[in-house]
N, C-alpha and C. Protein backbone atom coordinates (compact mmCIF):
# COMPACT_ATOMS: atom_id res chain seq x y z
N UNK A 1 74.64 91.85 82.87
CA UNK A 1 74.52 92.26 84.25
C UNK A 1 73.53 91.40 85.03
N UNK A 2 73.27 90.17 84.74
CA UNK A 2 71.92 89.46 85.30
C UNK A 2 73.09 88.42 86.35
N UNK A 3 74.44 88.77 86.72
CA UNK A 3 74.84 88.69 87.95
C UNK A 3 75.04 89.70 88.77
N UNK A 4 74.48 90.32 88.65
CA UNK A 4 75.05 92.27 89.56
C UNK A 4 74.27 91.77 91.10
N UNK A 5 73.42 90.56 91.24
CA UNK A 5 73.23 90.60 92.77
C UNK A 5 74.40 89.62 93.45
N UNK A 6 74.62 89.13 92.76
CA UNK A 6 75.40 88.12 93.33
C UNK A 6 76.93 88.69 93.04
N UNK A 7 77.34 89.98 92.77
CA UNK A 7 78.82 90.40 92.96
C UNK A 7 78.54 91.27 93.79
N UNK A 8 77.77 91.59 95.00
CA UNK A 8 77.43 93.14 95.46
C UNK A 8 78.10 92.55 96.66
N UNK A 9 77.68 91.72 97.08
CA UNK A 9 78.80 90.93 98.26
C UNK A 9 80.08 91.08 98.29
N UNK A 10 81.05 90.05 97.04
CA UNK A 10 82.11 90.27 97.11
C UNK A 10 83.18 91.75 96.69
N UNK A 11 82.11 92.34 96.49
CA UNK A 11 82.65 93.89 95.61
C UNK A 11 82.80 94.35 97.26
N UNK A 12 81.72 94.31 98.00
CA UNK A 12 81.66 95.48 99.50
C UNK A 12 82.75 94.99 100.18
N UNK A 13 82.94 93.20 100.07
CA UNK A 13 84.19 92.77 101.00
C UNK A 13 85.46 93.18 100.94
N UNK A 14 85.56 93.20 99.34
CA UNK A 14 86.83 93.63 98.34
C UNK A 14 87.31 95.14 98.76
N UNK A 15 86.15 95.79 98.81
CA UNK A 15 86.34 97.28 99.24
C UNK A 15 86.79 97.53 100.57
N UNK A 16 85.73 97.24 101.33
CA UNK A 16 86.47 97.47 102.64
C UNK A 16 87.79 96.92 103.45
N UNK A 17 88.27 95.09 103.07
CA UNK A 17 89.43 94.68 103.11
C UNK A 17 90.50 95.67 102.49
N UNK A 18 90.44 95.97 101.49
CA UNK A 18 91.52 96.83 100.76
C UNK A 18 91.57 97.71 101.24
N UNK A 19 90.65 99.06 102.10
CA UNK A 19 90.96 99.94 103.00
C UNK A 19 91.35 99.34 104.46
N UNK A 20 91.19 98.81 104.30
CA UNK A 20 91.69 98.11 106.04
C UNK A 20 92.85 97.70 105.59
N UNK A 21 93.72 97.41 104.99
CA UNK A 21 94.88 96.61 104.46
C UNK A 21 95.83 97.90 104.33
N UNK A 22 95.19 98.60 103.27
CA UNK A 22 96.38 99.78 102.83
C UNK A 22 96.45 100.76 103.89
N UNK A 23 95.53 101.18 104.78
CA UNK A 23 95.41 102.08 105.77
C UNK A 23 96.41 101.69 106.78
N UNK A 24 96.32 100.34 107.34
CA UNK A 24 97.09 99.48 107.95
C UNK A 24 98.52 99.52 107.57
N UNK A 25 98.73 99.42 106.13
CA UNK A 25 100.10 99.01 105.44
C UNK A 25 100.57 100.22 105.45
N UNK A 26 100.13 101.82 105.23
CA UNK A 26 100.49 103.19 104.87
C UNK A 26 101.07 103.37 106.95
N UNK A 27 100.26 103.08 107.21
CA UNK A 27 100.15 103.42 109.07
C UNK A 27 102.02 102.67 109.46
N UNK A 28 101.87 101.29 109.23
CA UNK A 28 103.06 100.64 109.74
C UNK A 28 104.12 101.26 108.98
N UNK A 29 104.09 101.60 107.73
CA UNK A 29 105.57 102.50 106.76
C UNK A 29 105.80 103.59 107.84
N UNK A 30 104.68 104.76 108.16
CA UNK A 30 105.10 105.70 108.89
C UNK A 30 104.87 105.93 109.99
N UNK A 31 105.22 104.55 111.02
CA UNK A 31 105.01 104.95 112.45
C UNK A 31 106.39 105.36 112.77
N UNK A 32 106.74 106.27 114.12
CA UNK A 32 107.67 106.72 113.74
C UNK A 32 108.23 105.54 114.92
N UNK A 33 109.62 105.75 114.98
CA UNK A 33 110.50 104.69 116.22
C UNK A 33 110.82 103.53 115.71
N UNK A 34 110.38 102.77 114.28
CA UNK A 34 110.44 101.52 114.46
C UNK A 34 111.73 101.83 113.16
N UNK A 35 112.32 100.49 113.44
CA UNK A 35 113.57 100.34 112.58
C UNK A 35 113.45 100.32 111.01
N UNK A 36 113.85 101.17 110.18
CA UNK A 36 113.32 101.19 108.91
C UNK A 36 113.08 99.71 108.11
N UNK A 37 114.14 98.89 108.29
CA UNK A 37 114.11 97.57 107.46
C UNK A 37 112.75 97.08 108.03
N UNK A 38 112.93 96.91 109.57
CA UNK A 38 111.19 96.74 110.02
C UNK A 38 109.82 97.28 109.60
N UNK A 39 109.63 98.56 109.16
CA UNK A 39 108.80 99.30 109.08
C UNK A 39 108.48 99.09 107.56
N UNK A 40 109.67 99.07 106.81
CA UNK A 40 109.71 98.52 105.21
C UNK A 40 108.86 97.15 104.87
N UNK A 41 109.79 96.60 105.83
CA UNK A 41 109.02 94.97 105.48
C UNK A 41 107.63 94.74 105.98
N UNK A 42 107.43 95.09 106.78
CA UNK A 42 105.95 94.91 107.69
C UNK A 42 104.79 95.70 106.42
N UNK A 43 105.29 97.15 106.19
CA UNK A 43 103.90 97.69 105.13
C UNK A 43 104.34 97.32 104.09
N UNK A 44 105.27 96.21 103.11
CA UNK A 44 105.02 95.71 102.16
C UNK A 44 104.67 94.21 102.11
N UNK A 45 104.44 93.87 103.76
CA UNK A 45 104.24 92.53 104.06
C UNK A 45 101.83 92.86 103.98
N UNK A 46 101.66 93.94 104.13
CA UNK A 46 99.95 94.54 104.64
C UNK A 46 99.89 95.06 102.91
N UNK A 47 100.59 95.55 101.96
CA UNK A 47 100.15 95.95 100.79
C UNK A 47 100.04 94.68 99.95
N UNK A 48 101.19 93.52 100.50
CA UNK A 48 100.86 92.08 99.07
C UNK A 48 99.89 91.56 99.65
N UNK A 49 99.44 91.69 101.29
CA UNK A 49 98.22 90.88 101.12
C UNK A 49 97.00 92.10 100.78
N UNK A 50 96.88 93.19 100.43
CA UNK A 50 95.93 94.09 99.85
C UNK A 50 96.30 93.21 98.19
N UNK A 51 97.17 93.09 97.54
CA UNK A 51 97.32 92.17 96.47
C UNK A 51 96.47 91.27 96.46
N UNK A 52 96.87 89.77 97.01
CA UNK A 52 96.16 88.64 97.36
C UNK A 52 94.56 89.00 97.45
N UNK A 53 94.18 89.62 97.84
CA UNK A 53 92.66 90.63 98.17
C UNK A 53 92.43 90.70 96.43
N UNK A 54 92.67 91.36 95.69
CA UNK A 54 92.35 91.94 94.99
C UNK A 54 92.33 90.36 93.46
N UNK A 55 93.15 89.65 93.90
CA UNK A 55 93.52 88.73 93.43
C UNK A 55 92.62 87.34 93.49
N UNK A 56 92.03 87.26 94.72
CA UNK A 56 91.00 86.53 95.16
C UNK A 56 89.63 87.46 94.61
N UNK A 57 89.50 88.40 94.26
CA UNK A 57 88.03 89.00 94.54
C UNK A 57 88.18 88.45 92.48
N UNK A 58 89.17 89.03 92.07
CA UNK A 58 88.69 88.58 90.76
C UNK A 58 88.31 87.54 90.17
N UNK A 59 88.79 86.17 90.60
CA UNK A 59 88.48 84.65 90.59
C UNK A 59 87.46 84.93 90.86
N UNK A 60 86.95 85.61 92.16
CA UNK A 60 85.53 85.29 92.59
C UNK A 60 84.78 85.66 91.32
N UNK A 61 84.43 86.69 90.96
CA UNK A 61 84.23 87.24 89.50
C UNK A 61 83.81 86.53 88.42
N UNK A 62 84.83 85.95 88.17
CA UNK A 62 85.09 84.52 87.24
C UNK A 62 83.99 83.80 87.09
N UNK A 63 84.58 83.06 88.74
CA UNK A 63 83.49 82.60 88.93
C UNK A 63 81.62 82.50 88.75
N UNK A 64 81.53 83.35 89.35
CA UNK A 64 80.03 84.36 89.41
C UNK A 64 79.62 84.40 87.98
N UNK A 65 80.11 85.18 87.22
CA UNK A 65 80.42 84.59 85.63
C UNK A 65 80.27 83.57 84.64
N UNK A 66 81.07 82.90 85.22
CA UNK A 66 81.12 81.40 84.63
C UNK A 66 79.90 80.02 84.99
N UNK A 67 79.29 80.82 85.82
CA UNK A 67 78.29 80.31 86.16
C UNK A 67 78.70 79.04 87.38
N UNK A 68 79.53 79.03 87.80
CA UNK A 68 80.36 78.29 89.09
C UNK A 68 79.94 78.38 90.63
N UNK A 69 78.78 78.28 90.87
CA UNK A 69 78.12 78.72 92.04
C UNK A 69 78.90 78.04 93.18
N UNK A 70 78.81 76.44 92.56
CA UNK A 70 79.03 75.63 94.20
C UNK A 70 80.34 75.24 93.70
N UNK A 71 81.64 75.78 94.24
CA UNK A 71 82.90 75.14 94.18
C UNK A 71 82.82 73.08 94.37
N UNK A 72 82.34 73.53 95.65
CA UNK A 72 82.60 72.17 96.43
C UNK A 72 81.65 70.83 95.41
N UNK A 73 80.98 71.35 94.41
CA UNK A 73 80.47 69.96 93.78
C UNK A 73 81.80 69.82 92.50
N UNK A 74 82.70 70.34 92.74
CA UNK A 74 83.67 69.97 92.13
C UNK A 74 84.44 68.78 92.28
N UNK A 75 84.32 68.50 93.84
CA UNK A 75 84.95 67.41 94.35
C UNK A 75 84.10 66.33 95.24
């Protein structure tokens, strides 16, 4: 745990993106009026990027981990 300061960042981002995403994605499934194929595609278009979210936060992880601070002296 002698990285637990340096994941407290990407954990709060991770959290709150993912409620802003699915809240968003649950909201567009059941607004009412809009054309179902529309309404389908749009909140599974707001849940894969709650995916991508969740997908990025773990690399970050990795990272943090692996001891990988500065990407960019990679290149």
């Amino acid at each position: 745990m002698k990285h637990l300061k340096k994941m407290i960042a990407p954990i709060l981002i991770t959290v709150i993106s993912l409620a802003y995403l699915i809240v968003f994605g649950v909201i567009f499934i059941t607004v009412p009026g809009l054309p179902f194929l529309l309404s389908v595609t749009g909140g599974i278009l707001w849940l894969f990027l709650a995916g991508v979210s969740i997908f990025v936060f773990v690399e970050r992880i990795k990272e943090i981990r692996s001891g990988e601070e500065d990407d960019l002296s990679q290149y």
